[in-house]
N, C-alpha and C. Protein backbone atom coordinates (compact mmCIF):
# COMPACT_ATOMS: atom_id res chain seq x y z
N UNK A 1 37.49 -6.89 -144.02
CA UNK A 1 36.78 -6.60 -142.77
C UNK A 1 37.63 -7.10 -141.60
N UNK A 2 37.53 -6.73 -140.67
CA UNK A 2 38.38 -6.47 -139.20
C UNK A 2 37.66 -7.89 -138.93
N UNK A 3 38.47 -8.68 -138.06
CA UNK A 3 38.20 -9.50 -137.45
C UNK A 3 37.67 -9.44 -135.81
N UNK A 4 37.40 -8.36 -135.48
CA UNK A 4 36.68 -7.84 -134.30
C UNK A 4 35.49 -7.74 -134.97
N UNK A 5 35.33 -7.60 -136.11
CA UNK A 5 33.70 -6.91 -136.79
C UNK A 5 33.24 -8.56 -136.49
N UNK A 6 34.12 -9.28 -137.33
CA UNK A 6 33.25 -10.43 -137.98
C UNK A 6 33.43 -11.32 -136.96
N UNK A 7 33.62 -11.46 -135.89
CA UNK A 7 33.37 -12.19 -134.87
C UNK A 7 32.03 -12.11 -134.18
N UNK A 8 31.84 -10.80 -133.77
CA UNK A 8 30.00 -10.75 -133.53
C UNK A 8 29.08 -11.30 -134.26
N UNK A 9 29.20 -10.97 -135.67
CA UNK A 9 28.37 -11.22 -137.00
C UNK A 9 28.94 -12.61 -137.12
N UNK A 10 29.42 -13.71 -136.60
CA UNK A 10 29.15 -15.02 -137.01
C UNK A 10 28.54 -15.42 -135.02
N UNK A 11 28.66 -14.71 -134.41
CA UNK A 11 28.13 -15.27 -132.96
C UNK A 11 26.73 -15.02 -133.47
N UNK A 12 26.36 -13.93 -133.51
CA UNK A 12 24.72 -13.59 -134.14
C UNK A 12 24.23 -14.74 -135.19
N UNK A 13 24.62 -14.78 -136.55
CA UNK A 13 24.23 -16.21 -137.06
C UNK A 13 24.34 -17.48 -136.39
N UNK A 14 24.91 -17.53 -135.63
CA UNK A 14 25.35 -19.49 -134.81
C UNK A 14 24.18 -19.00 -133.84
N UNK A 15 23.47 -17.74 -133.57
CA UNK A 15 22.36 -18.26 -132.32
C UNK A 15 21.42 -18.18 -132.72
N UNK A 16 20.53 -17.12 -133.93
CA UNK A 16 19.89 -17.17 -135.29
C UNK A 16 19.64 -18.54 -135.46
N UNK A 17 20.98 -19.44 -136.32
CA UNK A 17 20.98 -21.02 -136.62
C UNK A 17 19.95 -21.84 -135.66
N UNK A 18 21.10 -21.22 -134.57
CA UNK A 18 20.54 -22.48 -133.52
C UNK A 18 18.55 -22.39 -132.76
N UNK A 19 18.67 -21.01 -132.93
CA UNK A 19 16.83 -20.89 -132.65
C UNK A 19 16.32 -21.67 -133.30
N UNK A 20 16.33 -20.96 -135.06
CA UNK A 20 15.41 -21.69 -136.03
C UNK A 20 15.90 -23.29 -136.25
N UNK A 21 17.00 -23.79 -135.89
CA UNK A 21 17.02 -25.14 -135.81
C UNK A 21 16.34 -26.00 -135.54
N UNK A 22 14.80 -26.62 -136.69
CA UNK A 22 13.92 -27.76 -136.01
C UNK A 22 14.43 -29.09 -135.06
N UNK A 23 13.54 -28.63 -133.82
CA UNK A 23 13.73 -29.95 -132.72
C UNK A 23 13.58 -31.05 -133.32
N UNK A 24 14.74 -32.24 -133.25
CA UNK A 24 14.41 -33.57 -133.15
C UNK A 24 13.17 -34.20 -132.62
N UNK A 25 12.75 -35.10 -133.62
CA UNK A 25 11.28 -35.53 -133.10
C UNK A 25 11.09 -37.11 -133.81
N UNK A 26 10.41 -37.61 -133.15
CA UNK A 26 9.96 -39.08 -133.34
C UNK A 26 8.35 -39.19 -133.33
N UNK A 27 8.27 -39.63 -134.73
CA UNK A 27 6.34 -39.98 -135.04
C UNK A 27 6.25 -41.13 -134.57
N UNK A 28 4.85 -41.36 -134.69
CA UNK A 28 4.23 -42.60 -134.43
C UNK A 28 3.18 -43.52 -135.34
N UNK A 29 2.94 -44.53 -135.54
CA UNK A 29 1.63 -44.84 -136.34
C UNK A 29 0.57 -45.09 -135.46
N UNK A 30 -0.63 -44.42 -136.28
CA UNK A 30 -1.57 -44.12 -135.36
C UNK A 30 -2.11 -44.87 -134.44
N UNK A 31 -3.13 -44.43 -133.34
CA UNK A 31 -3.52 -45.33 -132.25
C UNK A 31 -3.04 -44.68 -130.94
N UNK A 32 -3.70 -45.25 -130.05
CA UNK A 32 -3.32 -44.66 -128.16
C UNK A 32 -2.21 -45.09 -128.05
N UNK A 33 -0.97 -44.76 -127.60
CA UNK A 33 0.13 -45.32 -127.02
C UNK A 33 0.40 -45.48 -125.38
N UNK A 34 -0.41 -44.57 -124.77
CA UNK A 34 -0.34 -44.44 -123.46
C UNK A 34 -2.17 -44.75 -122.69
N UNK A 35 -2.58 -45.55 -122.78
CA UNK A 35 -4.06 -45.45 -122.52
C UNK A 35 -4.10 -45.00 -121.24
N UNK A 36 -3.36 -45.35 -120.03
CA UNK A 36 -3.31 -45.51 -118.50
C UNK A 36 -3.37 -43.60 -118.10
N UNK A 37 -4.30 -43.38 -117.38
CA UNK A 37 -4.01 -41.78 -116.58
C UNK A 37 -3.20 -41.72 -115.96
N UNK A 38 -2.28 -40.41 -115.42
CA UNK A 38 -1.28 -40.44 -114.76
C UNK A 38 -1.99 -41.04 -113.18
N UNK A 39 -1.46 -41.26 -112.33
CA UNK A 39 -1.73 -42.02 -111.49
C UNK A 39 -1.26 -41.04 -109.87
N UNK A 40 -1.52 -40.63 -109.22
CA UNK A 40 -1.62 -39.57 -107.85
C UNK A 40 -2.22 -40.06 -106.86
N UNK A 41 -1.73 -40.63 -105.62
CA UNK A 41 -1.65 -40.64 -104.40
C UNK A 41 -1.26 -39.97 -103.29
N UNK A 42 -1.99 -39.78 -101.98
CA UNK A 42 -1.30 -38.32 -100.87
C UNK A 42 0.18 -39.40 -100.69
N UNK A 43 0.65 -37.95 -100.46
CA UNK A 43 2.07 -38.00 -99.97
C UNK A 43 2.43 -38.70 -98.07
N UNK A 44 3.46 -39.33 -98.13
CA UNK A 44 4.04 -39.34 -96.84
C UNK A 44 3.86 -37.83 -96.05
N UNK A 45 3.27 -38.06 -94.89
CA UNK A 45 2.44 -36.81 -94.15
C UNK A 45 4.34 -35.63 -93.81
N UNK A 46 4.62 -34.67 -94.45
CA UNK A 46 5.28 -33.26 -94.15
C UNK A 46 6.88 -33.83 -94.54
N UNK A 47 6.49 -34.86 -95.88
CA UNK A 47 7.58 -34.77 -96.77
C UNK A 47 8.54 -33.58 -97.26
N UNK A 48 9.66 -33.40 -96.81
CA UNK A 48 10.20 -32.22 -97.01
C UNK A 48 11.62 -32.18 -97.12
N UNK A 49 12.43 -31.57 -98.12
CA UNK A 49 13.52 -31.55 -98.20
C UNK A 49 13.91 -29.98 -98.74
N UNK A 50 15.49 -30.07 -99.30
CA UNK A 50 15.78 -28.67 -99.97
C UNK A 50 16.60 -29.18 -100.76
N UNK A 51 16.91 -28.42 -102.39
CA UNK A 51 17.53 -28.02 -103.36
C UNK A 51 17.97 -26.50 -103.82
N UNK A 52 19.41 -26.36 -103.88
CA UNK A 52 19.64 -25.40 -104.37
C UNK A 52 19.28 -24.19 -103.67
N UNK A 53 19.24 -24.10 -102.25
CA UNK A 53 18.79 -23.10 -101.36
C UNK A 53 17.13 -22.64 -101.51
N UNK A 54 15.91 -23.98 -101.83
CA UNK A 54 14.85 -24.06 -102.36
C UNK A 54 14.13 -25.05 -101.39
N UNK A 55 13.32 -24.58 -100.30
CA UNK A 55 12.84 -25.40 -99.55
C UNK A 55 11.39 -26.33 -100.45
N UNK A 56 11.36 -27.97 -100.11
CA UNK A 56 10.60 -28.46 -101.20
C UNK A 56 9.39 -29.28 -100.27
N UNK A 57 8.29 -29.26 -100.61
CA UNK A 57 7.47 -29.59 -99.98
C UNK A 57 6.35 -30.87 -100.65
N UNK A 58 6.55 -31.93 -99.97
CA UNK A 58 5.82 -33.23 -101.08
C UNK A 58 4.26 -33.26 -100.85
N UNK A 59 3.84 -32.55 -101.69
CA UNK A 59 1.82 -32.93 -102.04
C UNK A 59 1.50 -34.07 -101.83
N UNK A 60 1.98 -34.56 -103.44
CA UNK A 60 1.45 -36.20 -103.49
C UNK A 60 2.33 -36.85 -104.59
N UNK A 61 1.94 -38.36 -104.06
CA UNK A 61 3.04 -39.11 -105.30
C UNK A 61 2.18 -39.20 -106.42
N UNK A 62 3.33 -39.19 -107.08
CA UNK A 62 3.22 -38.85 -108.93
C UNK A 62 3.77 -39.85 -109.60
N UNK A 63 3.15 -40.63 -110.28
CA UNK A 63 3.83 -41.48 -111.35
C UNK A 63 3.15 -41.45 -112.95
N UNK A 64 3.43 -41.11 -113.90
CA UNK A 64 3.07 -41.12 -115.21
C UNK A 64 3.84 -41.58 -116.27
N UNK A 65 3.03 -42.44 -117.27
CA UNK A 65 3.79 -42.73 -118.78
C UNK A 65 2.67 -41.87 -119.94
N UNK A 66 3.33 -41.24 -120.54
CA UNK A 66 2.77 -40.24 -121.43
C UNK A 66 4.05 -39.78 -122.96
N UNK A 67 3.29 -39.42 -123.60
CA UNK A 67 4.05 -38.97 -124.79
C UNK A 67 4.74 -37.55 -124.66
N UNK A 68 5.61 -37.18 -124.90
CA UNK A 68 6.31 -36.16 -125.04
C UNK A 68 5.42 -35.27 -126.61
N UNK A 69 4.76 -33.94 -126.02
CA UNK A 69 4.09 -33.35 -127.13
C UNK A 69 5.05 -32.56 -127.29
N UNK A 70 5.92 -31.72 -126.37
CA UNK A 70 6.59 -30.83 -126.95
C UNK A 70 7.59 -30.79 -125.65
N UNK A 71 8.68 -30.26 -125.78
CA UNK A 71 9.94 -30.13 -124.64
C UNK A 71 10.17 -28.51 -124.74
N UNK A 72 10.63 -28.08 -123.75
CA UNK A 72 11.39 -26.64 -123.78
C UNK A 72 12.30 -26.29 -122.84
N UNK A 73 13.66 -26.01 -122.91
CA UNK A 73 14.80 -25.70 -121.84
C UNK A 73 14.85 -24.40 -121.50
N UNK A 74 14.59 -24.38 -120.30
CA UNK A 74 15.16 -22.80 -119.54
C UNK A 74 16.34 -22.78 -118.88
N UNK A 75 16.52 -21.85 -118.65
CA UNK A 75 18.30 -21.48 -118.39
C UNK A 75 18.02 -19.76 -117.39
N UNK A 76 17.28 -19.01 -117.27
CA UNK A 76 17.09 -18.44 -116.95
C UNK A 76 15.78 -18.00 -115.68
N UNK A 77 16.14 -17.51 -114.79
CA UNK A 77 14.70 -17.21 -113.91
C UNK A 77 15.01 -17.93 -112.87
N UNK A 78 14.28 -17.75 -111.65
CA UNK A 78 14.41 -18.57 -110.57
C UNK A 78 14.09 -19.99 -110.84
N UNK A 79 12.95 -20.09 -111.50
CA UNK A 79 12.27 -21.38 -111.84
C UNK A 79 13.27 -22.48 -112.19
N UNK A 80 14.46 -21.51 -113.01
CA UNK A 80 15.56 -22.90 -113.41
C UNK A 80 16.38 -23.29 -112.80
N UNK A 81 16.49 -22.70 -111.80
CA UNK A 81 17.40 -22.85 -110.64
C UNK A 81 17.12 -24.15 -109.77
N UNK A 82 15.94 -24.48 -110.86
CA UNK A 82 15.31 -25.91 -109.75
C UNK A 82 14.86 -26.44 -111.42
N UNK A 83 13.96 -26.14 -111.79
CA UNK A 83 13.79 -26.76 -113.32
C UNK A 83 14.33 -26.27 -114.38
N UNK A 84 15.29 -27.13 -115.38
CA UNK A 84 15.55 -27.03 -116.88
C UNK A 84 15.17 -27.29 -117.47
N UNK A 85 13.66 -27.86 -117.52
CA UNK A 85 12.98 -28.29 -118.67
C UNK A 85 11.59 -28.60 -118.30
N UNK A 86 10.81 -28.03 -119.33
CA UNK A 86 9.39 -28.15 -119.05
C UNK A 86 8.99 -29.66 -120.14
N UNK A 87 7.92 -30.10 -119.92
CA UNK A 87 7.61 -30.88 -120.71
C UNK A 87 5.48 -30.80 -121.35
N UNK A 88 5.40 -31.05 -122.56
CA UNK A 88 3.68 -30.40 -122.21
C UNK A 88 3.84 -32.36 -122.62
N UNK A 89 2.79 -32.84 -121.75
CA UNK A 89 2.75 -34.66 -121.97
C UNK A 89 1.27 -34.71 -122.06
N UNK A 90 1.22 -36.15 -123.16
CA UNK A 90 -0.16 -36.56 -123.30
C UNK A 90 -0.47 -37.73 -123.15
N UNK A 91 -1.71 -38.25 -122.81
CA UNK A 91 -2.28 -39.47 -123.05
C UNK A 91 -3.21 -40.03 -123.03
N UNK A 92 -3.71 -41.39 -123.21
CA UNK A 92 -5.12 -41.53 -123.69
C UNK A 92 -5.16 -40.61 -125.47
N UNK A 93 -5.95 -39.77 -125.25
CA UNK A 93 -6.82 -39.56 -127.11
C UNK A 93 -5.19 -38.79 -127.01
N UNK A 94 -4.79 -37.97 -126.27
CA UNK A 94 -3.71 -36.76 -126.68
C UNK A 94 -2.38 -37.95 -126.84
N UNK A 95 -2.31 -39.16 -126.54
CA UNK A 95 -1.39 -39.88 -126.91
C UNK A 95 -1.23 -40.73 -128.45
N UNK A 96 -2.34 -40.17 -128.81
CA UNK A 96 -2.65 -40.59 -130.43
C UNK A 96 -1.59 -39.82 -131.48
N UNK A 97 -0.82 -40.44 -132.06
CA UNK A 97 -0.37 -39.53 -133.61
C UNK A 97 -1.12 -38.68 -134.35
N UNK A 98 -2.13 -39.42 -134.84
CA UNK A 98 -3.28 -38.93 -135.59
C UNK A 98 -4.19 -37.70 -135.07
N UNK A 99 -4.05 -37.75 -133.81
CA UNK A 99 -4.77 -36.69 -133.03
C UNK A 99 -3.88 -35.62 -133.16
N UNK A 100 -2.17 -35.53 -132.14
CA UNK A 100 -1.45 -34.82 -132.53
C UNK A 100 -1.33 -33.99 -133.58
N UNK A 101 -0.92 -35.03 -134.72
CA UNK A 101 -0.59 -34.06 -135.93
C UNK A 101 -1.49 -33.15 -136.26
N UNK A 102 -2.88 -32.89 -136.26
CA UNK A 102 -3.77 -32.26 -136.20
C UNK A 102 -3.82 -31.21 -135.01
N UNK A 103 -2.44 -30.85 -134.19
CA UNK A 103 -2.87 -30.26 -133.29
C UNK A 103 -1.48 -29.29 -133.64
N UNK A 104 -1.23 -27.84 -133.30
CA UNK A 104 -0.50 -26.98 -133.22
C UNK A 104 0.42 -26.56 -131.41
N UNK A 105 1.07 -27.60 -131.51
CA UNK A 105 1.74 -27.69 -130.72
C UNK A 105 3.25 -26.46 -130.07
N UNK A 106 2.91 -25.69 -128.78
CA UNK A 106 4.37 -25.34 -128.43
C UNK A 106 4.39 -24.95 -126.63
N UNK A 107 5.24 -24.50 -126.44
CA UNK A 107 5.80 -23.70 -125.04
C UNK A 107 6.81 -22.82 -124.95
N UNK A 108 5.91 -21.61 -124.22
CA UNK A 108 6.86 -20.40 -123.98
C UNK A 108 6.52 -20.01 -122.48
N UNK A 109 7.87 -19.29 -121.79
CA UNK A 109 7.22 -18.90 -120.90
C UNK A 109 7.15 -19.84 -120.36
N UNK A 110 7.06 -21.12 -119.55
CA UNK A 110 6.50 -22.18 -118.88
C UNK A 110 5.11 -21.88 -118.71
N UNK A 111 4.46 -21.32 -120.23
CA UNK A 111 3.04 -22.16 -120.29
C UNK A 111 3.56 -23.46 -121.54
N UNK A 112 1.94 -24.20 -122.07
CA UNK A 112 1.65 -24.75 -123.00
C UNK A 112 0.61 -24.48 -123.85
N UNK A 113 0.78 -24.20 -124.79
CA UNK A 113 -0.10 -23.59 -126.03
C UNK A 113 -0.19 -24.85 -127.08
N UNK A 114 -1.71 -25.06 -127.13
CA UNK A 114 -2.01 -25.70 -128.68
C UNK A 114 -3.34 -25.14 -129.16
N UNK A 115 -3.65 -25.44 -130.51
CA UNK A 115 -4.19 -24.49 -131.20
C UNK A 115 -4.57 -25.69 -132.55
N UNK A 116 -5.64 -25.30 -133.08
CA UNK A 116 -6.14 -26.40 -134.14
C UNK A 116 -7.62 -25.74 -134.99
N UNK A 117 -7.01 -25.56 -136.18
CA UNK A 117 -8.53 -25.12 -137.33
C UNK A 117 -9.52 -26.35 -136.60
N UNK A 118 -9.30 -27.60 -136.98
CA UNK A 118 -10.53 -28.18 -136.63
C UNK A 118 -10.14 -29.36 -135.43
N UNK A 119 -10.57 -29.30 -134.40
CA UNK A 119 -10.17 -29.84 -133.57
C UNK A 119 -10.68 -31.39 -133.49
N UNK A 120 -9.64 -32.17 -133.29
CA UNK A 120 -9.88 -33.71 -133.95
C UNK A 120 -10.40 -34.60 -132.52
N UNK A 121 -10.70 -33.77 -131.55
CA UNK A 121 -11.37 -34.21 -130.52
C UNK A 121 -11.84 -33.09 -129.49
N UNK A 122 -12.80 -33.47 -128.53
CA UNK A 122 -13.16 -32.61 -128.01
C UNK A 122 -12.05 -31.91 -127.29
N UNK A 123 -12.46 -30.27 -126.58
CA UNK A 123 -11.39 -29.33 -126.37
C UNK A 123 -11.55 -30.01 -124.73
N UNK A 124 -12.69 -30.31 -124.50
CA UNK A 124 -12.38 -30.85 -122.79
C UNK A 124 -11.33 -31.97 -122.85
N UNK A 125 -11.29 -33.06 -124.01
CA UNK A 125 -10.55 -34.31 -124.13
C UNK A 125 -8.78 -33.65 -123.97
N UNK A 126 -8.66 -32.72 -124.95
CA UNK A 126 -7.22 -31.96 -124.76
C UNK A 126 -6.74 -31.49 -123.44
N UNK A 127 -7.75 -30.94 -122.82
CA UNK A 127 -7.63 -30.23 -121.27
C UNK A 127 -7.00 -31.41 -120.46
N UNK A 128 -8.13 -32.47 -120.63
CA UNK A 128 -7.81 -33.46 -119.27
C UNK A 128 -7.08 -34.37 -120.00
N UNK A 129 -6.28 -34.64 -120.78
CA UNK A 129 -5.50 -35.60 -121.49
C UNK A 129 -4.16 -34.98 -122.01
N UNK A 130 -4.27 -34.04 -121.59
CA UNK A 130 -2.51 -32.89 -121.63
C UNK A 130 -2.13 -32.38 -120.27
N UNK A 131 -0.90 -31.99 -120.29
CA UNK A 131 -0.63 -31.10 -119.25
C UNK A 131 0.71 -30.58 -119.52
N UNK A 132 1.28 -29.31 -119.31
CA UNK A 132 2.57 -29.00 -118.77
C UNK A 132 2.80 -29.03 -117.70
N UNK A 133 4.36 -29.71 -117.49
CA UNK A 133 4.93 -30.54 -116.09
C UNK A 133 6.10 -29.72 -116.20
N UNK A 134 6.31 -28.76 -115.34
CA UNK A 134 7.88 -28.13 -115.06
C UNK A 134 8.88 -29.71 -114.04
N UNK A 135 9.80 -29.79 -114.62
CA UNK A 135 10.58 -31.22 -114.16
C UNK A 135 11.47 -30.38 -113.52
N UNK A 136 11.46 -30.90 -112.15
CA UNK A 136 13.07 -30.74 -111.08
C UNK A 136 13.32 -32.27 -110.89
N UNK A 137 14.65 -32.42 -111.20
CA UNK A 137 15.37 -33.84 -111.13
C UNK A 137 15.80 -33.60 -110.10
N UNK A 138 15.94 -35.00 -109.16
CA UNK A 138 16.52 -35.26 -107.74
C UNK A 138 17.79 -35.16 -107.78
N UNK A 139 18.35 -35.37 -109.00
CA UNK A 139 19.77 -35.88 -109.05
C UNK A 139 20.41 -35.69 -110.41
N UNK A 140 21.81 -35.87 -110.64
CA UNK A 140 22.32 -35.79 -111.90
C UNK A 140 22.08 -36.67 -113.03
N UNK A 141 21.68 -38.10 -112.50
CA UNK A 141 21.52 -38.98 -113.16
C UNK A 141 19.92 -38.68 -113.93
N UNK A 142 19.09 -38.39 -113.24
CA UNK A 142 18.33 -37.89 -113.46
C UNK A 142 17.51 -36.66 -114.49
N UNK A 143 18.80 -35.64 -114.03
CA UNK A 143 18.65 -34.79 -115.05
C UNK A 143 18.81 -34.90 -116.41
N UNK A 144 20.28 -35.81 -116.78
CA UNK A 144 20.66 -36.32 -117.54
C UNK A 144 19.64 -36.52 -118.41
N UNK A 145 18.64 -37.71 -118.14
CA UNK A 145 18.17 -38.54 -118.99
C UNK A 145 16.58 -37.43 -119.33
N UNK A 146 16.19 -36.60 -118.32
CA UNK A 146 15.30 -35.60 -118.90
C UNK A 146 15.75 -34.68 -119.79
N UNK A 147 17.01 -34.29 -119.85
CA UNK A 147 17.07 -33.09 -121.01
C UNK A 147 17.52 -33.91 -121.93
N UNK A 148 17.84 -35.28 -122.37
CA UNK A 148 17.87 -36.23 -123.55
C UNK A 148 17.01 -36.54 -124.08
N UNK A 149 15.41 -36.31 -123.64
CA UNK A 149 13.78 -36.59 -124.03
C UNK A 149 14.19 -35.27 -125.30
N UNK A 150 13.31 -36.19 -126.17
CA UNK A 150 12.93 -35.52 -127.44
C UNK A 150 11.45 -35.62 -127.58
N UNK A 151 10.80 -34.56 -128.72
CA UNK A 151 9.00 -34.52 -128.84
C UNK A 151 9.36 -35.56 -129.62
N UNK A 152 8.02 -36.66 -129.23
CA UNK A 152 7.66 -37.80 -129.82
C UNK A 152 8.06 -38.97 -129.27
N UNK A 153 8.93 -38.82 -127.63
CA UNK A 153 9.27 -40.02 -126.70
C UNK A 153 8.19 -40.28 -126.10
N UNK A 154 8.47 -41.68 -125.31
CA UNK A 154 7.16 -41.79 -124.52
C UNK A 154 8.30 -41.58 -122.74
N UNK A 155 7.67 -41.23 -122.40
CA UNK A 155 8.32 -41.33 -121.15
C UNK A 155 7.75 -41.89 -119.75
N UNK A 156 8.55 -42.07 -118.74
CA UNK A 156 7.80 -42.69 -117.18
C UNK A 156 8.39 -41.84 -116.68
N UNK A 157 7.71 -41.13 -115.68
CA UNK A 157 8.68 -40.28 -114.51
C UNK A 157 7.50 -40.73 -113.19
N UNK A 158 8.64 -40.84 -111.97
CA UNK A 158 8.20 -41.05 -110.97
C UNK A 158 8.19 -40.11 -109.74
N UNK A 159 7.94 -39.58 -108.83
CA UNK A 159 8.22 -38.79 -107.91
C UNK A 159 7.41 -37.91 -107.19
N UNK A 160 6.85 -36.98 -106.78
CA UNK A 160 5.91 -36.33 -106.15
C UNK A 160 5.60 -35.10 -106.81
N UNK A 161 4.28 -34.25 -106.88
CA UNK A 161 4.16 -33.28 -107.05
C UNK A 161 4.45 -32.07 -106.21
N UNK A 162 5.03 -31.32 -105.94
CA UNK A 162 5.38 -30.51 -104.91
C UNK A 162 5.10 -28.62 -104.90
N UNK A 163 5.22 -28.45 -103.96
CA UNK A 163 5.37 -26.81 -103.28
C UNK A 163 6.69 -26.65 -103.16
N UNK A 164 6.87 -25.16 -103.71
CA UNK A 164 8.75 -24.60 -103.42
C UNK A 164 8.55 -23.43 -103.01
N UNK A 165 9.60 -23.32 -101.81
CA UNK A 165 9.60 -21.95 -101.14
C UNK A 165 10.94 -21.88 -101.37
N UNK A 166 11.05 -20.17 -101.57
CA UNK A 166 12.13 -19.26 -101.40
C UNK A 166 12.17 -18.49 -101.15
N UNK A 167 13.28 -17.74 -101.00
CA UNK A 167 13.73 -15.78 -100.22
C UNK A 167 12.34 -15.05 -100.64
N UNK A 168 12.15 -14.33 -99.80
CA UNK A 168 11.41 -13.25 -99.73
C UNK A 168 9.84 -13.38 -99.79
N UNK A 169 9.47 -14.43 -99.67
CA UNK A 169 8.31 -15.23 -99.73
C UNK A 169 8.04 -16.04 -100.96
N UNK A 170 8.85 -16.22 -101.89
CA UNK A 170 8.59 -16.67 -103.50
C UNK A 170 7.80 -18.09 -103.41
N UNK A 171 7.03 -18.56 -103.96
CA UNK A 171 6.27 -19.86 -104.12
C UNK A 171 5.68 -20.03 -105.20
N UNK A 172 6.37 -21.61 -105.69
CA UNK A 172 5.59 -22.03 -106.59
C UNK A 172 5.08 -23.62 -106.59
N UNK A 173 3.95 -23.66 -106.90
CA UNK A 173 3.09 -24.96 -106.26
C UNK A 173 2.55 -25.92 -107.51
N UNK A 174 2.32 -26.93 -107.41
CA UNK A 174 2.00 -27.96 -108.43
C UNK A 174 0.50 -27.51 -108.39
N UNK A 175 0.01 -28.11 -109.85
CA UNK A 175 -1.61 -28.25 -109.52
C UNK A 175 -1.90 -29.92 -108.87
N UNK A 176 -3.02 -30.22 -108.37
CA UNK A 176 -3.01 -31.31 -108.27
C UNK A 176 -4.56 -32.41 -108.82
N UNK A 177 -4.65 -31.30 -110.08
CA UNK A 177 -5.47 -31.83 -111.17
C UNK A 177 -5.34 -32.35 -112.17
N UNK A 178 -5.99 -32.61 -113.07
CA UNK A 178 -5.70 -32.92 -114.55
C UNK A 178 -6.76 -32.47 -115.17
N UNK A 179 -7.91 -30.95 -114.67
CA UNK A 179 -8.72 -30.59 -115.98
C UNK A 179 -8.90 -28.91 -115.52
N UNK A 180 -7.46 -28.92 -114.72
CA UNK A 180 -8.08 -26.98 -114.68
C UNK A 180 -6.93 -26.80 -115.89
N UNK A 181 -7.05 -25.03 -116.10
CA UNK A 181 -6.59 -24.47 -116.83
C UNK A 181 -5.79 -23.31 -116.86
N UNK A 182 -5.32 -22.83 -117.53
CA UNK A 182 -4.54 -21.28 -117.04
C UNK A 182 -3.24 -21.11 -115.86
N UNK A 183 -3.31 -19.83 -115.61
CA UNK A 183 -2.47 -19.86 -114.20
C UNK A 183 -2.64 -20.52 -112.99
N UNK A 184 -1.27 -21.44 -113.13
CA UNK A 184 -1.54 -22.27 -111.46
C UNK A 184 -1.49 -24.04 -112.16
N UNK A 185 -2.44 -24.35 -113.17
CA UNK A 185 -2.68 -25.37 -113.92
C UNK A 185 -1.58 -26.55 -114.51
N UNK A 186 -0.17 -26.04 -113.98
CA UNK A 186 0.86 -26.94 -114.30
C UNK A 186 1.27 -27.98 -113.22
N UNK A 187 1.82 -28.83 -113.59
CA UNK A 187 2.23 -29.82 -112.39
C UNK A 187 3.52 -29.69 -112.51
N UNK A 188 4.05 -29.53 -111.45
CA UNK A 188 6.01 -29.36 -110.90
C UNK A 188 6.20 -30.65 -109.95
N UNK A 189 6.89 -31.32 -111.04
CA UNK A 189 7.40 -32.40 -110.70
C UNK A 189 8.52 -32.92 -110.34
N UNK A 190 8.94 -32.73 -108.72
CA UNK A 190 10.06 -34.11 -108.26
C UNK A 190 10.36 -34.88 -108.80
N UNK A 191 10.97 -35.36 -109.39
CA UNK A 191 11.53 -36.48 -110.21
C UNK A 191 12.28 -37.48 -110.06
N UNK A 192 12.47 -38.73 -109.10
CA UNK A 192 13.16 -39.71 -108.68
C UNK A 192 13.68 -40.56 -109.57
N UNK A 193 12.87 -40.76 -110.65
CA UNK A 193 12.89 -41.53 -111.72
C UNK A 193 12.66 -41.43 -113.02
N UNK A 194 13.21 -41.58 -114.03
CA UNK A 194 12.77 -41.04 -115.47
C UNK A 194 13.57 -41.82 -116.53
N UNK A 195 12.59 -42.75 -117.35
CA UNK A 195 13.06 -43.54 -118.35
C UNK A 195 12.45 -42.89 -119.48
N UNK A 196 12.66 -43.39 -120.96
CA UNK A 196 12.60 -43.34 -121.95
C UNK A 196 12.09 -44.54 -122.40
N UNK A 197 10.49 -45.15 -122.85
CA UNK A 197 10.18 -46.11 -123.63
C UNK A 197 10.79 -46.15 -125.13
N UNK A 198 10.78 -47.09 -125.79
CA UNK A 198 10.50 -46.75 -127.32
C UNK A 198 8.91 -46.93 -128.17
């Protein structure tokens, strides 16, 4: 076989590989790891800056420690042009192992999907004790240490929830809840700060 053939046909298997490649992940033994709610205060009054030709607008300050339920990298869309990585985070009952594993965890699309035969707590407890957080890092240092989060870290991120404007009227806005649902229902998070517990 031609070595023009078999160059495609091993690029096709190495991205094949790399899909079905299970994410790195870290369990826990059971129990709350994160009891504390994320924590939201108003913002400094017409907080405002820009990224990436992305005018940014500060809601309110944001600080949370929560478990990493599931991670997902985008690379594509306007959205990434400001975020590479979504995160769906839990805590309180959704910061439990025992709860988790019982739960069918993923993200597509910058939603968050879970799913469970028998649900090991109430479905309101999942609502207000989860969330997907689209992450824009302030900085390189920053980014860094968010696309190094694996499912099953605990993490701290600090920074504001925000509004983004772009060309042609484009906007996309944080929620600034923790029990709605559906479209709109994610928090987009500024990110000043971001550690890794163990």
């Amino acid at each position: 076989m031609k070595l023009s053939r078999i160059v495609p046909i091993v690029i096709v298997l190495a991205i094949v590989a790399w899909w079905l490649w299970p994410e790195p992940a870290i369990t826990h033994p059971p129990g709350v790891l994160v009891p504390e709610e994320p924590d939201q205060r108003p913002a400094p009054e017409r907080k405002q800056w820009s990224k990436n030709g992305y005018q940014i607008i500060a809601l309110a300050r944001f600080h949370i420690r929560a478990l990493v339920l599931h991670r997902e990298r985008y690379h594509f869309g306007k959205e990434s042009d400001l975020s590479p990585v979504d995160f769906a985070l839990g805590w309180g009952a959704m910061s439990d192992q025992q709860v988790v594993d019982q739960l069918d965890i993923s993200q597509s699309f910058r939603w968050y999907h879970w799913r469970s035969s028998r649900l090991p707590i109430s479905n309101g407890d999942v609502i207000t004790h989860s969330s997907n957080m689209h992450m824009i890092p302030a900085d390189d240092d920053v980014e860094e240490t968010l696309l190094s989060v694996i499912r099953g870290d605990v993490v701290e991120l600090e920074g504001y929830l925000v509004e983004v404007h772009g060309q042609n009227g484009w906007k996309w806005v944080s929620s600034l809840r923790r029990d709605d649902t559906g479209d709109g229902a994610c928090e987009l998070v500024w990110v000043e700060k971001a550690a890794i517990h163990e």
